[in-house]
C-alpha atoms as a PDB file:
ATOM      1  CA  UNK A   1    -259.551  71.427  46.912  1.00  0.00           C
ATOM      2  CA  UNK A   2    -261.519  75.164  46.765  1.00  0.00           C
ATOM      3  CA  UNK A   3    -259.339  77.763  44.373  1.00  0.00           C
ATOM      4  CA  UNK A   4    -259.203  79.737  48.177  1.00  0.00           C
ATOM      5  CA  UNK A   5    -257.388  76.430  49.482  1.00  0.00           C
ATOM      6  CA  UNK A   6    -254.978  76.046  46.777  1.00  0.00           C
ATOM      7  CA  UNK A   7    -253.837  79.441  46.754  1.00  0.00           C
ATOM      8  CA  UNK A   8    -253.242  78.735  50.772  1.00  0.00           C
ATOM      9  CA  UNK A   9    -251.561  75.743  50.524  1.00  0.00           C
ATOM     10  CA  UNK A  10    -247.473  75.462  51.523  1.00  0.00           C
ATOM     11  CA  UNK A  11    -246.733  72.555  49.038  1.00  0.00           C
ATOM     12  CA  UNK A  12    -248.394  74.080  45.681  1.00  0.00           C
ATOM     13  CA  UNK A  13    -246.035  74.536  43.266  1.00  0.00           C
ATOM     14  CA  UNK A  14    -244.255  77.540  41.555  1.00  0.00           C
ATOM     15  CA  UNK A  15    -246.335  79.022  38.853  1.00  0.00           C
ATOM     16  CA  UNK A  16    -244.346  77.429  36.171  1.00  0.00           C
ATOM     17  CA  UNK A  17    -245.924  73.953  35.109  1.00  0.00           C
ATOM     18  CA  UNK A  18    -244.423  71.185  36.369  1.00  0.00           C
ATOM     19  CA  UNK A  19    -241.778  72.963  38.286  1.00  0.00           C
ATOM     20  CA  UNK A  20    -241.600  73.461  41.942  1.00  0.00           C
ATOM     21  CA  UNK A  21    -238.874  74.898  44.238  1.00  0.00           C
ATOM     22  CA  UNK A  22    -237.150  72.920  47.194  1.00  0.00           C
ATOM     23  CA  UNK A  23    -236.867  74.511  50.626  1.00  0.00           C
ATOM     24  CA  UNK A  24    -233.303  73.009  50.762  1.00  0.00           C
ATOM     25  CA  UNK A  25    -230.007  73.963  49.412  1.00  0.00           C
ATOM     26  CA  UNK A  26    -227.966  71.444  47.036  1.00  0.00           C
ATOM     27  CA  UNK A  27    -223.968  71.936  45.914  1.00  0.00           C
ATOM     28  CA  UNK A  28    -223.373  71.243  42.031  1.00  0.00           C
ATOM     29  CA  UNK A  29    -220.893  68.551  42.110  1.00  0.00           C
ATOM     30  CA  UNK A  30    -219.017  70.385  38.981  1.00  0.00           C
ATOM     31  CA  UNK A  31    -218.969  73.840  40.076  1.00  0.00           C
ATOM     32  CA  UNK A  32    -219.480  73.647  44.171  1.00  0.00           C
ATOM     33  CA  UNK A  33    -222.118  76.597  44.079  1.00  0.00           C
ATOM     34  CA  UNK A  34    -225.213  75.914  46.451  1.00  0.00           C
ATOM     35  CA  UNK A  35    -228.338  76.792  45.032  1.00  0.00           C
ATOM     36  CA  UNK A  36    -232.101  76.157  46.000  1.00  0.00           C
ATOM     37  CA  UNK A  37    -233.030  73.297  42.962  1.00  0.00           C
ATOM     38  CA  UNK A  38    -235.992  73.964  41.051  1.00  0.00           C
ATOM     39  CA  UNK A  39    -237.632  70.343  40.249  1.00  0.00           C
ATOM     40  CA  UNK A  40    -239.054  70.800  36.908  1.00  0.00           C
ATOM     41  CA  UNK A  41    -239.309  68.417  33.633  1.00  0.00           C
ATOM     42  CA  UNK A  42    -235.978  68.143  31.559  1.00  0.00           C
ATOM     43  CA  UNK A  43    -236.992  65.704  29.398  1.00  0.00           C
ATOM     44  CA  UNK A  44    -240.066  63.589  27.481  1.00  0.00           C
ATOM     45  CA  UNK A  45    -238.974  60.181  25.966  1.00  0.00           C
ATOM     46  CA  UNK A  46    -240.787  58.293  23.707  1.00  0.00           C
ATOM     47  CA  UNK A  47    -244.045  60.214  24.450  1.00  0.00           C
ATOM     48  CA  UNK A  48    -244.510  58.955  28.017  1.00  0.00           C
ATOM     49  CA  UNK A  49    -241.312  58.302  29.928  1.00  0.00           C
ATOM     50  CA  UNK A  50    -241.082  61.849  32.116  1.00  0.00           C
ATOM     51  CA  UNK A  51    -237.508  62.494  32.922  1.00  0.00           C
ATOM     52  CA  UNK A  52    -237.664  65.225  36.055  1.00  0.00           C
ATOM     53  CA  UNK A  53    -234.807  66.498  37.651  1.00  0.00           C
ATOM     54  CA  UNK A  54    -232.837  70.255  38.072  1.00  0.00           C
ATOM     55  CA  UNK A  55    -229.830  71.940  36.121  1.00  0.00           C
ATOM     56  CA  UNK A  56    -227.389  74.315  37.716  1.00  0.00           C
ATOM     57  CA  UNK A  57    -226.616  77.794  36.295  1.00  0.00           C
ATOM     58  CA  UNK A  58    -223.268  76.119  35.399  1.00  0.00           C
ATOM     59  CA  UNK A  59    -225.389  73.547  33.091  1.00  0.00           C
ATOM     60  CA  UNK A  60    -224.868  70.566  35.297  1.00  0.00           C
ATOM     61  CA  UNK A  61    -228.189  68.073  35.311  1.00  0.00           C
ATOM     62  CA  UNK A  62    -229.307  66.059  38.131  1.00  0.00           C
ATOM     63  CA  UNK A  63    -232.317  63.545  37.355  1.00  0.00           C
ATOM     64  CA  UNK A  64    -234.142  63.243  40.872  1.00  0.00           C
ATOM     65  CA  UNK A  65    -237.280  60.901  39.126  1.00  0.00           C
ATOM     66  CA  UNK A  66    -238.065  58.957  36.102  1.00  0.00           C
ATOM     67  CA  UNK A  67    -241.410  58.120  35.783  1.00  0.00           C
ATOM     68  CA  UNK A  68    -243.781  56.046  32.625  1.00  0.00           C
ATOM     69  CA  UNK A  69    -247.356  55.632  32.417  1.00  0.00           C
ATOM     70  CA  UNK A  70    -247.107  52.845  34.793  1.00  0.00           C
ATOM     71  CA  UNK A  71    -245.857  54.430  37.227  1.00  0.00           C
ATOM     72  CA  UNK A  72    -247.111  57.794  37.288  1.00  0.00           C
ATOM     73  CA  UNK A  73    -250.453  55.201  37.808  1.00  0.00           C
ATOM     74  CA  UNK A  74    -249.327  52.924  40.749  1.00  0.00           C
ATOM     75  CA  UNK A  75    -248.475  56.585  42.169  1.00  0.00           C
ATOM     76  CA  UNK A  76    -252.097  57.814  41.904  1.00  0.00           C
ATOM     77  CA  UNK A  77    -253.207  55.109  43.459  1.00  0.00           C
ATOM     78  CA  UNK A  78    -250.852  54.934  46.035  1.00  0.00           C
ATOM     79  CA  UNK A  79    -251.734  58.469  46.772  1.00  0.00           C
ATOM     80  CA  UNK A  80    -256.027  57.390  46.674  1.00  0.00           C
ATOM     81  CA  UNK A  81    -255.238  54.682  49.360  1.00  0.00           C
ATOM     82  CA  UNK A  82    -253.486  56.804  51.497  1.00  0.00           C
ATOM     83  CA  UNK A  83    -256.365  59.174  51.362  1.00  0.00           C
ATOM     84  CA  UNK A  84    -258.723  56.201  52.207  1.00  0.00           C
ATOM     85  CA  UNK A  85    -256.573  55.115  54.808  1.00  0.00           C
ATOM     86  CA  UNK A  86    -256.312  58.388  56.451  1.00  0.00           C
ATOM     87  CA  UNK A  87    -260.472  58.822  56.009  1.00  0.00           C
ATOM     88  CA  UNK A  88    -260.983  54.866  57.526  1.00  0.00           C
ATOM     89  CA  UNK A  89    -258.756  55.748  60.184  1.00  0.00           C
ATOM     90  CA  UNK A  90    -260.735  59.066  61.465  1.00  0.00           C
ATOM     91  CA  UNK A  91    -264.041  56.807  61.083  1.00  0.00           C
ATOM     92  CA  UNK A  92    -262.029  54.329  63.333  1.00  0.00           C
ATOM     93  CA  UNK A  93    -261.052  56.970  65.980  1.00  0.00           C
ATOM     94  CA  UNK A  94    -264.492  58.328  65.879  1.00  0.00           C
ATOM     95  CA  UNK A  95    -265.665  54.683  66.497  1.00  0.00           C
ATOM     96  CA  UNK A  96    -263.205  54.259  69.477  1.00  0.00           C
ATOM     97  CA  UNK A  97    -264.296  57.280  71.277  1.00  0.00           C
ATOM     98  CA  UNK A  98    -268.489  56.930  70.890  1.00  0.00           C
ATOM     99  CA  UNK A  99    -267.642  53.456  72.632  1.00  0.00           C
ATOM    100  CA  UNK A 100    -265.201  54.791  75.129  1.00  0.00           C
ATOM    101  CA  UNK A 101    -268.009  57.113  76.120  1.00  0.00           C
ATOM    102  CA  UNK A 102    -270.324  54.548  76.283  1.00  0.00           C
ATOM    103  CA  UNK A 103    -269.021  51.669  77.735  1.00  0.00           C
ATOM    104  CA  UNK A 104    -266.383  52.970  79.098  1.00  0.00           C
ATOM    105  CA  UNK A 105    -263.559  50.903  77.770  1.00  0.00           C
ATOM    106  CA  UNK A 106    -262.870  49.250  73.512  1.00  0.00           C
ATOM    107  CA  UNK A 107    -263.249  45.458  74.321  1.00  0.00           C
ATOM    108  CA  UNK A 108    -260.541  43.455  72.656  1.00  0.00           C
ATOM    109  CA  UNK A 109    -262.462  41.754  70.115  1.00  0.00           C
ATOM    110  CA  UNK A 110    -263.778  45.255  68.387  1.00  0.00           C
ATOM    111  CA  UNK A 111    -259.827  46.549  69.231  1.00  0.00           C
ATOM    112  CA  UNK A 112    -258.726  43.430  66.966  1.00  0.00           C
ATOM    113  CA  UNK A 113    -261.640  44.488  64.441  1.00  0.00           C
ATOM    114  CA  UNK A 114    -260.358  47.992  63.938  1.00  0.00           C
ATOM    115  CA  UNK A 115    -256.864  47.049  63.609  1.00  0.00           C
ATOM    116  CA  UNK A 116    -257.461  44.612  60.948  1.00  0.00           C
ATOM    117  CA  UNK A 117    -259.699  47.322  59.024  1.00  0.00           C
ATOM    118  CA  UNK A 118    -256.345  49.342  59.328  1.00  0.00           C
ATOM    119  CA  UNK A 119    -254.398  47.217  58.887  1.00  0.00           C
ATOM    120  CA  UNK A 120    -255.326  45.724  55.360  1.00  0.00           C
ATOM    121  CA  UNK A 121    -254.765  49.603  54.353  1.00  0.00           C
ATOM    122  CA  UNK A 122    -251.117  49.556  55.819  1.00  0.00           C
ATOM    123  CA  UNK A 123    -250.576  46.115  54.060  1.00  0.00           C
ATOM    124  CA  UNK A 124    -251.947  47.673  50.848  1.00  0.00           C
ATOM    125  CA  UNK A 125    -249.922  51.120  50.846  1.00  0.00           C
ATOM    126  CA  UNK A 126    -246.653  49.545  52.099  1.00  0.00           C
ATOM    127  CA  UNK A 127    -246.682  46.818  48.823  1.00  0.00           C
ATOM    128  CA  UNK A 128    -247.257  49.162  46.650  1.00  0.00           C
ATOM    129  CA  UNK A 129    -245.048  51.787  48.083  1.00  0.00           C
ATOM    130  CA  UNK A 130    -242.088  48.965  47.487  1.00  0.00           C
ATOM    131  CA  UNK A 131    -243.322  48.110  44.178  1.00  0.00           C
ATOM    132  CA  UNK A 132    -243.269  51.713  43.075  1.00  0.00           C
ATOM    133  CA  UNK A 133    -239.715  52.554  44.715  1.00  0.00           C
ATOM    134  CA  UNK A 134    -238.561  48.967  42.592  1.00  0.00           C
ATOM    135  CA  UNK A 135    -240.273  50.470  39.673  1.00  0.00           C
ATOM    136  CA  UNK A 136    -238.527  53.899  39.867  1.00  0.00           C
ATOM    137  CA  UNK A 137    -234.940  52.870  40.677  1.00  0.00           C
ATOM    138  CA  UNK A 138    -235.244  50.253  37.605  1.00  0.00           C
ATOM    139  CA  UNK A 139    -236.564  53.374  35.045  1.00  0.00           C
ATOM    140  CA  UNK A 140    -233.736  55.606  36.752  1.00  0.00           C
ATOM    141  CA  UNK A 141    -231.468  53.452  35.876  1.00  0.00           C
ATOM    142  CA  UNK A 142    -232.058  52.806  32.430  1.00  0.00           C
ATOM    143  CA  UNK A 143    -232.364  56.393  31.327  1.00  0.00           C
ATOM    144  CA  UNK A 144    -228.636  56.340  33.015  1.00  0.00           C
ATOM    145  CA  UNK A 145    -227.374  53.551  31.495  1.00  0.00           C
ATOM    146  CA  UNK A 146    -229.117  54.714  28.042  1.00  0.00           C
ATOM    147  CA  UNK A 147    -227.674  58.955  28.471  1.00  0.00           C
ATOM    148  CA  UNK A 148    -224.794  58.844  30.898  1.00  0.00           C
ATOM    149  CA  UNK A 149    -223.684  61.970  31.624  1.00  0.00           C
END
């Protein structure tokens, strides 16, 4: 991404590392204010467990993510293939309409071709979209188990 396209882009984040602002109001179970939650880091366990999460002014804590090495990993990748998927499927479309103009019509066989090109991507991004939700809940729940609050 160009240093003009960053600076244009809705969903960078605040200028603060690691901290970003939501566009939606929350209501601090302890105090009832509503305030607009900045996501940011609250903790760093054992050197690679990433606790994220926001505080209120009152000094209530809300953990929205807890993240290791592992995961932050699957998520990268997860992120790659949907890239890739999103590329294959404009090469598809492109494909679709060159023989649209040409013959007029996609044939069924080359329509089941395309789909299983997109498919294997969809097959791909939805296992390890589970695996990385499982993954997440399991590390959430730890750190809760481990610091209640």
């Amino acid at each position: 991404m160009s240093k003009e396209n960053k600076r244009n882009n809705p969903d960078r984040t605040s200028k603060k590392k690691n901290q970003h602002k939501l566009e939606h109001k929350v209501k601090c179970d302890k105090c009832g204010k509503e305030f607009y939650p900045k996501i940011k880091e609250l903790a760093i366990l054992k050197g690679c467990i990433i606790v994220s999460g926001f505080t209120c002014k009152c000094g209530a804590e809300y953990v929205t993510t807890v993240t290791d090495n592992e995961l932050r990993r699957d998520l990268c990748k997860l992120q790659d293939l949907q890239d890739e998927y999103r590329r294959e499927q404009k090469k598809i479309d492109n494909e679709i309409k060159e023989i649209i103009r040409l013959k007029g019509r996609v044939p069924l066989d080359i329509q089941e071709r395309l789909n299983i090109r997109a498919n294997k991507y969809l097959t791909e991004i939805a296992e390890l979209k589970a695996k990385t939700t499982k993954r997440g809940q399991w590390l959430k729940a730890q750190y809760k188990a481990k610091y209640p609050h």
